[in-house]
Protein backbone atom coordinates (compact mmCIF):
# COMPACT_ATOMS: atom_id res chain seq x y z
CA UNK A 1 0.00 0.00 0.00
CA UNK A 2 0.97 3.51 -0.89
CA UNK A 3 2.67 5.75 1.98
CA UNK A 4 0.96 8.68 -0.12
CA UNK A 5 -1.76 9.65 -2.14
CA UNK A 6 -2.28 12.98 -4.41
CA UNK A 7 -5.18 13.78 -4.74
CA UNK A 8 -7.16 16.90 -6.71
CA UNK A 9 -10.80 18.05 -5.97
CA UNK A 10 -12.57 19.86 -8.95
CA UNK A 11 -14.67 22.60 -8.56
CA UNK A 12 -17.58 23.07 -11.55
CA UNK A 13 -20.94 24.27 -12.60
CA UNK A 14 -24.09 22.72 -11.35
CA UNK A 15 -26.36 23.98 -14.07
CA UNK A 16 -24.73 23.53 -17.11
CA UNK A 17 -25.83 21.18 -20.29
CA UNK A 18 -23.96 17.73 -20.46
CA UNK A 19 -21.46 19.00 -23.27
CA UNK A 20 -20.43 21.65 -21.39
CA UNK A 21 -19.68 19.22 -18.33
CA UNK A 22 -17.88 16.92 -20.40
CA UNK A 23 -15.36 18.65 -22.25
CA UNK A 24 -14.73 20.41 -18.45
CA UNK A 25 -14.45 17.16 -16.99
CA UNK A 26 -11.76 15.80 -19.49
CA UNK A 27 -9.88 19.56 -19.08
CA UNK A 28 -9.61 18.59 -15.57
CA UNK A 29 -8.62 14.88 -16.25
CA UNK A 30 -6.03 15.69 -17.80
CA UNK A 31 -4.91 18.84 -15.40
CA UNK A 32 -5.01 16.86 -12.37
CA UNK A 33 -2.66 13.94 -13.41
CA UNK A 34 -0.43 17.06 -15.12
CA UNK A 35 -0.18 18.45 -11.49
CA UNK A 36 0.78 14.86 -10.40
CA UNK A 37 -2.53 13.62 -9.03
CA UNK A 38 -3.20 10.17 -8.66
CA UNK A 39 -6.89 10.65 -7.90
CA UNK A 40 -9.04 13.58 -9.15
CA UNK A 41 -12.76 14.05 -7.24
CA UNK A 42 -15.45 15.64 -8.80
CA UNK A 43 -18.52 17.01 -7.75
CA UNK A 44 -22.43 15.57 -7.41
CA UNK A 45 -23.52 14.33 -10.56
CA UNK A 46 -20.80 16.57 -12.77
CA UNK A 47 -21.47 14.90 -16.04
CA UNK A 48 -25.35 15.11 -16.39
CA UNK A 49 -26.01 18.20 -14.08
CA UNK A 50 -28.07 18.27 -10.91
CA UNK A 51 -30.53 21.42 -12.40
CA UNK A 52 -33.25 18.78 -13.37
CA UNK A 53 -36.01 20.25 -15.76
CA UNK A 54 -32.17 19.82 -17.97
CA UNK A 55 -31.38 16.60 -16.31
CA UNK A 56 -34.47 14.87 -16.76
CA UNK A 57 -34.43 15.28 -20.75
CA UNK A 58 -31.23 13.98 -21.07
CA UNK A 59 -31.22 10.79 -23.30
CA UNK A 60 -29.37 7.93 -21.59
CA UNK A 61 -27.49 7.03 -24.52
CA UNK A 62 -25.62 11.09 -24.41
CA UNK A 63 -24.80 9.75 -21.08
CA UNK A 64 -23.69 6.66 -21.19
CA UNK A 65 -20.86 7.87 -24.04
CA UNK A 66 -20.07 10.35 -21.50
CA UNK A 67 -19.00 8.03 -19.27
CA UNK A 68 -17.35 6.09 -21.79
CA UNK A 69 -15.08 9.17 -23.27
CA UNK A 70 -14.37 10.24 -19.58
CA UNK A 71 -13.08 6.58 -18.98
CA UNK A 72 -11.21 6.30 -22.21
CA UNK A 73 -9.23 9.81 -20.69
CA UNK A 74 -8.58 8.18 -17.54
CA UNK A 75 -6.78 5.63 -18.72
CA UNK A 76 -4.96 7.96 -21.40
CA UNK A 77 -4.03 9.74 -18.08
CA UNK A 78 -3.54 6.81 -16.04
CA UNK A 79 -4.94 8.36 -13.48
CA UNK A 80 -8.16 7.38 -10.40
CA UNK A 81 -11.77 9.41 -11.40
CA UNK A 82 -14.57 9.67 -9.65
CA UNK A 83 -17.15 11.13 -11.62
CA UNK A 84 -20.96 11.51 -11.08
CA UNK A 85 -24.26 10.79 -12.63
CA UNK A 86 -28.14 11.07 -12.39
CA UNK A 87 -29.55 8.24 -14.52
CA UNK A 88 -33.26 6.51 -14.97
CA UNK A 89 -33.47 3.46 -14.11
CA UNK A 90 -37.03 1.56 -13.88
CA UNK A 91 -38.14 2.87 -10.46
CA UNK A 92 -36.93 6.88 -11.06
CA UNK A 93 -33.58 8.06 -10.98
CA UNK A 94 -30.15 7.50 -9.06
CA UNK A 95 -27.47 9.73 -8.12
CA UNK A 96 -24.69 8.09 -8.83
CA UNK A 97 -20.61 8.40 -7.92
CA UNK A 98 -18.65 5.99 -10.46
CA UNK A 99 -15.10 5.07 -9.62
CA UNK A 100 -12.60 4.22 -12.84
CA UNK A 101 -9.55 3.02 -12.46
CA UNK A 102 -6.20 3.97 -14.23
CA UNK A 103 -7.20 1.62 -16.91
CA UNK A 104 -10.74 2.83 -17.46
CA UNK A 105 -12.95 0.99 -16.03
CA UNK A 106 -15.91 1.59 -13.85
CA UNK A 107 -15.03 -0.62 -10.72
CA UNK A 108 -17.26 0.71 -8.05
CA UNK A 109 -20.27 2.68 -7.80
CA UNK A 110 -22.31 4.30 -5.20
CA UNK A 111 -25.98 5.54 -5.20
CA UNK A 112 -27.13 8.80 -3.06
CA UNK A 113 -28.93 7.31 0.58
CA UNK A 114 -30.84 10.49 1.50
CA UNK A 115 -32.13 12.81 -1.04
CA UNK A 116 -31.99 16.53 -1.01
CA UNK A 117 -34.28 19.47 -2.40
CA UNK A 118 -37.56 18.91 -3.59
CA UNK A 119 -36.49 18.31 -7.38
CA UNK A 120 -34.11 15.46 -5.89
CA UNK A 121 -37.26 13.95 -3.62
CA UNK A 122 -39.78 13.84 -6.58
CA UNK A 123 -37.53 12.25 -9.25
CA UNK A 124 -34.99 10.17 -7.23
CA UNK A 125 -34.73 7.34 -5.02
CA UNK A 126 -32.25 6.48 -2.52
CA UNK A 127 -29.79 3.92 -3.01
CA UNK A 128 -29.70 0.43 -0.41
CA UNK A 129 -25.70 -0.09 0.13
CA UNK A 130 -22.73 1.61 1.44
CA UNK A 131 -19.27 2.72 -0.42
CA UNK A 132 -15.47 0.59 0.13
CA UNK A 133 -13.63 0.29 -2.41
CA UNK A 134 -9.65 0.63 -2.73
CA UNK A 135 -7.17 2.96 -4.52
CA UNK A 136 -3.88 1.40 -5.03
CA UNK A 137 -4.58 -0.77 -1.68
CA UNK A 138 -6.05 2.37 0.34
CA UNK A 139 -9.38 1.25 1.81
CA UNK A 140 -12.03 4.49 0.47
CA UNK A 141 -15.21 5.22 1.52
CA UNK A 142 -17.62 7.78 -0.78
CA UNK A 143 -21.05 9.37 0.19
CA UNK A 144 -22.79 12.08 -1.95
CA UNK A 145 -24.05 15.65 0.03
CA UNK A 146 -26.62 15.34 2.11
CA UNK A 147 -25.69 12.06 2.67
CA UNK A 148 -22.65 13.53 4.62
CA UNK A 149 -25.15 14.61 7.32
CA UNK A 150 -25.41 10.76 8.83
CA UNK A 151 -22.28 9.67 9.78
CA UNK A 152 -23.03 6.61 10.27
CA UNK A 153 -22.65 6.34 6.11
CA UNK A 154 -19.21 6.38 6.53
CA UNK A 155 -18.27 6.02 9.79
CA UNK A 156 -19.10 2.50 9.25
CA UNK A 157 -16.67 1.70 6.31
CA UNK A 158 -14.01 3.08 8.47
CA UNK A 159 -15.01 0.72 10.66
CA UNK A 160 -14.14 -1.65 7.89
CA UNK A 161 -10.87 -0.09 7.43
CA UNK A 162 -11.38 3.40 4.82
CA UNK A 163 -9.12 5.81 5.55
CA UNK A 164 -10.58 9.07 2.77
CA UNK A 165 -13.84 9.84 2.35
CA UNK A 166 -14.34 11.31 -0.90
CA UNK A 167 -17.32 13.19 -0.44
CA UNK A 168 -18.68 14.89 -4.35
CA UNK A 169 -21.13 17.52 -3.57
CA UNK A 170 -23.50 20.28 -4.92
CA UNK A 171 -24.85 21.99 -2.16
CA UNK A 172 -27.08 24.11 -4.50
CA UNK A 173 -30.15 26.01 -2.50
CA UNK A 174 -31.81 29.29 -2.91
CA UNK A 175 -29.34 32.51 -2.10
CA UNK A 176 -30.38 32.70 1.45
CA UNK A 177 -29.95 29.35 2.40
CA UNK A 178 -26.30 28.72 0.53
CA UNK A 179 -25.42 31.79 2.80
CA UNK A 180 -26.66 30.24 5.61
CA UNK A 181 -24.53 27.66 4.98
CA UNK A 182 -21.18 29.75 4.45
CA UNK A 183 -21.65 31.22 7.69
CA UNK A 184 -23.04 27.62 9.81
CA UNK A 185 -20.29 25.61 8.50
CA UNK A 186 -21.81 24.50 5.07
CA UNK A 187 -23.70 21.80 3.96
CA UNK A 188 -20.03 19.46 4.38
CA UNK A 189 -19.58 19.01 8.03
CA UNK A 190 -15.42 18.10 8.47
CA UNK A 191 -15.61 14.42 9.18
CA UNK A 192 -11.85 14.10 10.66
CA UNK A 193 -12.93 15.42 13.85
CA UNK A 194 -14.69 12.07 14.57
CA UNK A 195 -13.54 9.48 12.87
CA UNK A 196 -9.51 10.74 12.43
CA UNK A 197 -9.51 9.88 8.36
CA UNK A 198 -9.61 12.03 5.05
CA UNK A 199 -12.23 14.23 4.01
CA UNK A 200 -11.84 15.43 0.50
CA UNK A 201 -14.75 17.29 -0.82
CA UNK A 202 -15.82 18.24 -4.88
CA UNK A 203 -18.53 20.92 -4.38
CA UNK A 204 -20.33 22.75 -7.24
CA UNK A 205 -20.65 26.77 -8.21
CA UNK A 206 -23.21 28.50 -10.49
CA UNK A 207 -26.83 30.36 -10.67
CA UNK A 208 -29.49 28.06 -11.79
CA UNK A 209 -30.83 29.24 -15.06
CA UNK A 210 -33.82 31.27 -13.35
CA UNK A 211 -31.48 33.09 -11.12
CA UNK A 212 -33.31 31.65 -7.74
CA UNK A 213 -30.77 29.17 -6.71
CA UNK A 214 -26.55 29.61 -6.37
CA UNK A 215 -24.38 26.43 -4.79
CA UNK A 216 -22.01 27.44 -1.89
CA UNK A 217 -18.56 26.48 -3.67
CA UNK A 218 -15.62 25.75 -0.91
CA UNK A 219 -14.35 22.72 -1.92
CA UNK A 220 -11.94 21.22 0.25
CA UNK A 221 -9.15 19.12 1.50
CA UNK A 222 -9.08 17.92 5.38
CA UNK A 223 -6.49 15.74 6.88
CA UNK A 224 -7.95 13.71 9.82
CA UNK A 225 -7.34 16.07 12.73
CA UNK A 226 -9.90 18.55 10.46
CA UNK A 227 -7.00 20.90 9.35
CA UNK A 228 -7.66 21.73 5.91
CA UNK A 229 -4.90 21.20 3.33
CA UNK A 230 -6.69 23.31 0.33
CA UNK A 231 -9.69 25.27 0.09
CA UNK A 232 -11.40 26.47 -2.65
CA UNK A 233 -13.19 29.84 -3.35
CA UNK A 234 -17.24 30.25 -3.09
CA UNK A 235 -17.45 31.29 -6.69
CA UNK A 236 -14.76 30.23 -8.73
CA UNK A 237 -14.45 27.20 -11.01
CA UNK A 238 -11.21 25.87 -9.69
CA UNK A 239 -8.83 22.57 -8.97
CA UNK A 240 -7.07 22.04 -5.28
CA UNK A 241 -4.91 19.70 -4.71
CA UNK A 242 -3.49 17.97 -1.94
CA UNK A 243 -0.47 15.24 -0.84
CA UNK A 244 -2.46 12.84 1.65
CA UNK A 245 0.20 11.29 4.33
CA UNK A 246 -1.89 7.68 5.04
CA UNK A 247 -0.29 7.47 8.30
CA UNK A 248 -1.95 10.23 9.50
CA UNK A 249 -5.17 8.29 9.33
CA UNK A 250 -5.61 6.05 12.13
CA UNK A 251 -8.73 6.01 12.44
CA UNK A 252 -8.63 6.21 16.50
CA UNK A 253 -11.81 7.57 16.82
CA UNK A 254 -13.54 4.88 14.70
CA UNK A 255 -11.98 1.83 16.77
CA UNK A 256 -12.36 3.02 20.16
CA UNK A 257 -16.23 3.15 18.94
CA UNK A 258 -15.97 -0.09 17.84
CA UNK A 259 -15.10 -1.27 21.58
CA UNK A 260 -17.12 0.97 23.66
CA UNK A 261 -19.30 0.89 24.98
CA UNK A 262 -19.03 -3.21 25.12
CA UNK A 263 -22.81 -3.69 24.65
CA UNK A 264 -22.70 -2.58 21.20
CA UNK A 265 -19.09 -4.41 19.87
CA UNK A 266 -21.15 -6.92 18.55
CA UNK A 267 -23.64 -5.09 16.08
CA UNK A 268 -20.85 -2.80 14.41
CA UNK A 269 -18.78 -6.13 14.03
CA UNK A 270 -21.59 -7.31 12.49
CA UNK A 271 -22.49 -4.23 10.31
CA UNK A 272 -18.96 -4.09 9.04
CA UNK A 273 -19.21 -7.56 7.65
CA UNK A 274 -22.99 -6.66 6.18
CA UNK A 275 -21.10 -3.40 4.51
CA UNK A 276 -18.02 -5.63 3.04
CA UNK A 277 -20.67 -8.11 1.44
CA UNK A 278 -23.05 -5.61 -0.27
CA UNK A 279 -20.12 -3.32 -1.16
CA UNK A 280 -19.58 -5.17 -4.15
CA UNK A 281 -23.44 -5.51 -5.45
CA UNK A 282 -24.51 -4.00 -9.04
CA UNK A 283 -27.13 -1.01 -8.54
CA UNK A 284 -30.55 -1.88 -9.18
């Protein structure tokens, strides 16, 4: 297993058509293994959009070339992507992170739990698993924006051993309530501060076309203690990049929950094994 990992989080438009989005997602490709990356993290559903009178039009053959071209310039770039879709399926849609390897292909995927805005509630559906999957050995854990409000999402695979949650976001609202956020703490609570692994965040920027909405931007980098390592700006299509030292990950926080209190040993021991099994399950 690596000592290291680079990583790069990229920062995009929520509300843009899928062209757009794909010719910015192989620009960035290609940037982040230029700068050295071995991973690059974008945000919520970055190839299709998350504005959905757009996303709901889309035909699912435009998407599933998409996919296809940004896996073909993963491998070119021999480099880890984690890109993200909203696709029908036969009950509604999922919100779906896809994980391609160096050699381009699609080796994990991970559907949105809890959904978010009412767009999200009337057209999607949650998905019934939770995200491990490795990166050159390093255990990885994903969950998708709102699903970063239960911990238990991914506290639980670091009970099975992830050390980085990458966490793809758009945390698009109307104006008021994306400043809320700015000022709270944002939509992406820093997950180091319980659970002592990686937080690496993709979040999204942009107006909706009607002007009522705007996403909160900030991307960012945490190490485990909650320290960030790069930020990005609220407004600002951007890339940040960051060297993550593994050893720094522990995960203390995660075992000693694991042993205490004693009553309760057994059912995460037993979760953990329910999360490795259904890890590897197709989405339905």
């Amino acid at each position: 297993m690596t000592k290291t990992l680079q990583v790069s989080c990229v920062q995009i438009h929520w509300a843009k058509s899928l062209k757009f989005n794909l010719a910015r997602t192989l620009h960035y490709i290609k940037a982040a293994s230029e700068a050295g990356s071995r991973v690059v993290l974008f945000p919520e559903s970055n190839l299709t959009g998350y504005y959905f009178p757009y996303v709901i039009g889309i035909n699912e053959r435009d998407i599933a070339d998409a996919l296809k071209q940004t896996s073909l310039a993963a491998a070119a770039c021999n480099i880890w992507a984690i890109v993200g879709t909203i696709r029908k399926t036969k009950d509604r849609f999922l919100n779906i992170a896809h994980v391609i390897n160096p050699k381009g292909k699609i080796v994990h995927e991970y559907a949105k739990i809890n959904m978010a805005g009412k767009d999200e509630k009337k057209y999607c559906r949650g998905g019934d698993k939770l995200s491990l999957f490795e990166i050159d050995g390093i255990l990885c854990t994903i969950v998708i924006c709102r699903d970063g409000r239960h911990p238990e999402l991914y506290r639980i695979p670091a009970m099975a051993g992830a050390q980085i949650l990458f966490h793809p976001s758009c945390s698009s609202d109307e104006i008021e309530a994306v400043s809320w956020k700015r000022i709270s703490g944002r939509a992406q609570q820093p997950v180091g501060p319980n659970s002592k692994i990686f937080h690496c965040v993709a979040n999204t920027i942009g107006e909706s076309p009607d002007g009522k909405q705007t996403s909160s931007g900030w991307s960012f980098i945490r190490e485990p203690s909650g320290i960030p390592l790069a930020e990005a700006g609220y407004y600002q299509e951007e890339m940040i990049t960051a060297v993550l030292d593994l050893s720094r990950a522990d995960r203390s926080y995660i075992l000693d929950s694991m042993k205490n209190p004693p009553f309760l040993a057994k059912y995460w021991r037993q979760m953990v094994k329910e999360v490795k099994a259904r890890a590897i399950a197709k989405l339905q």
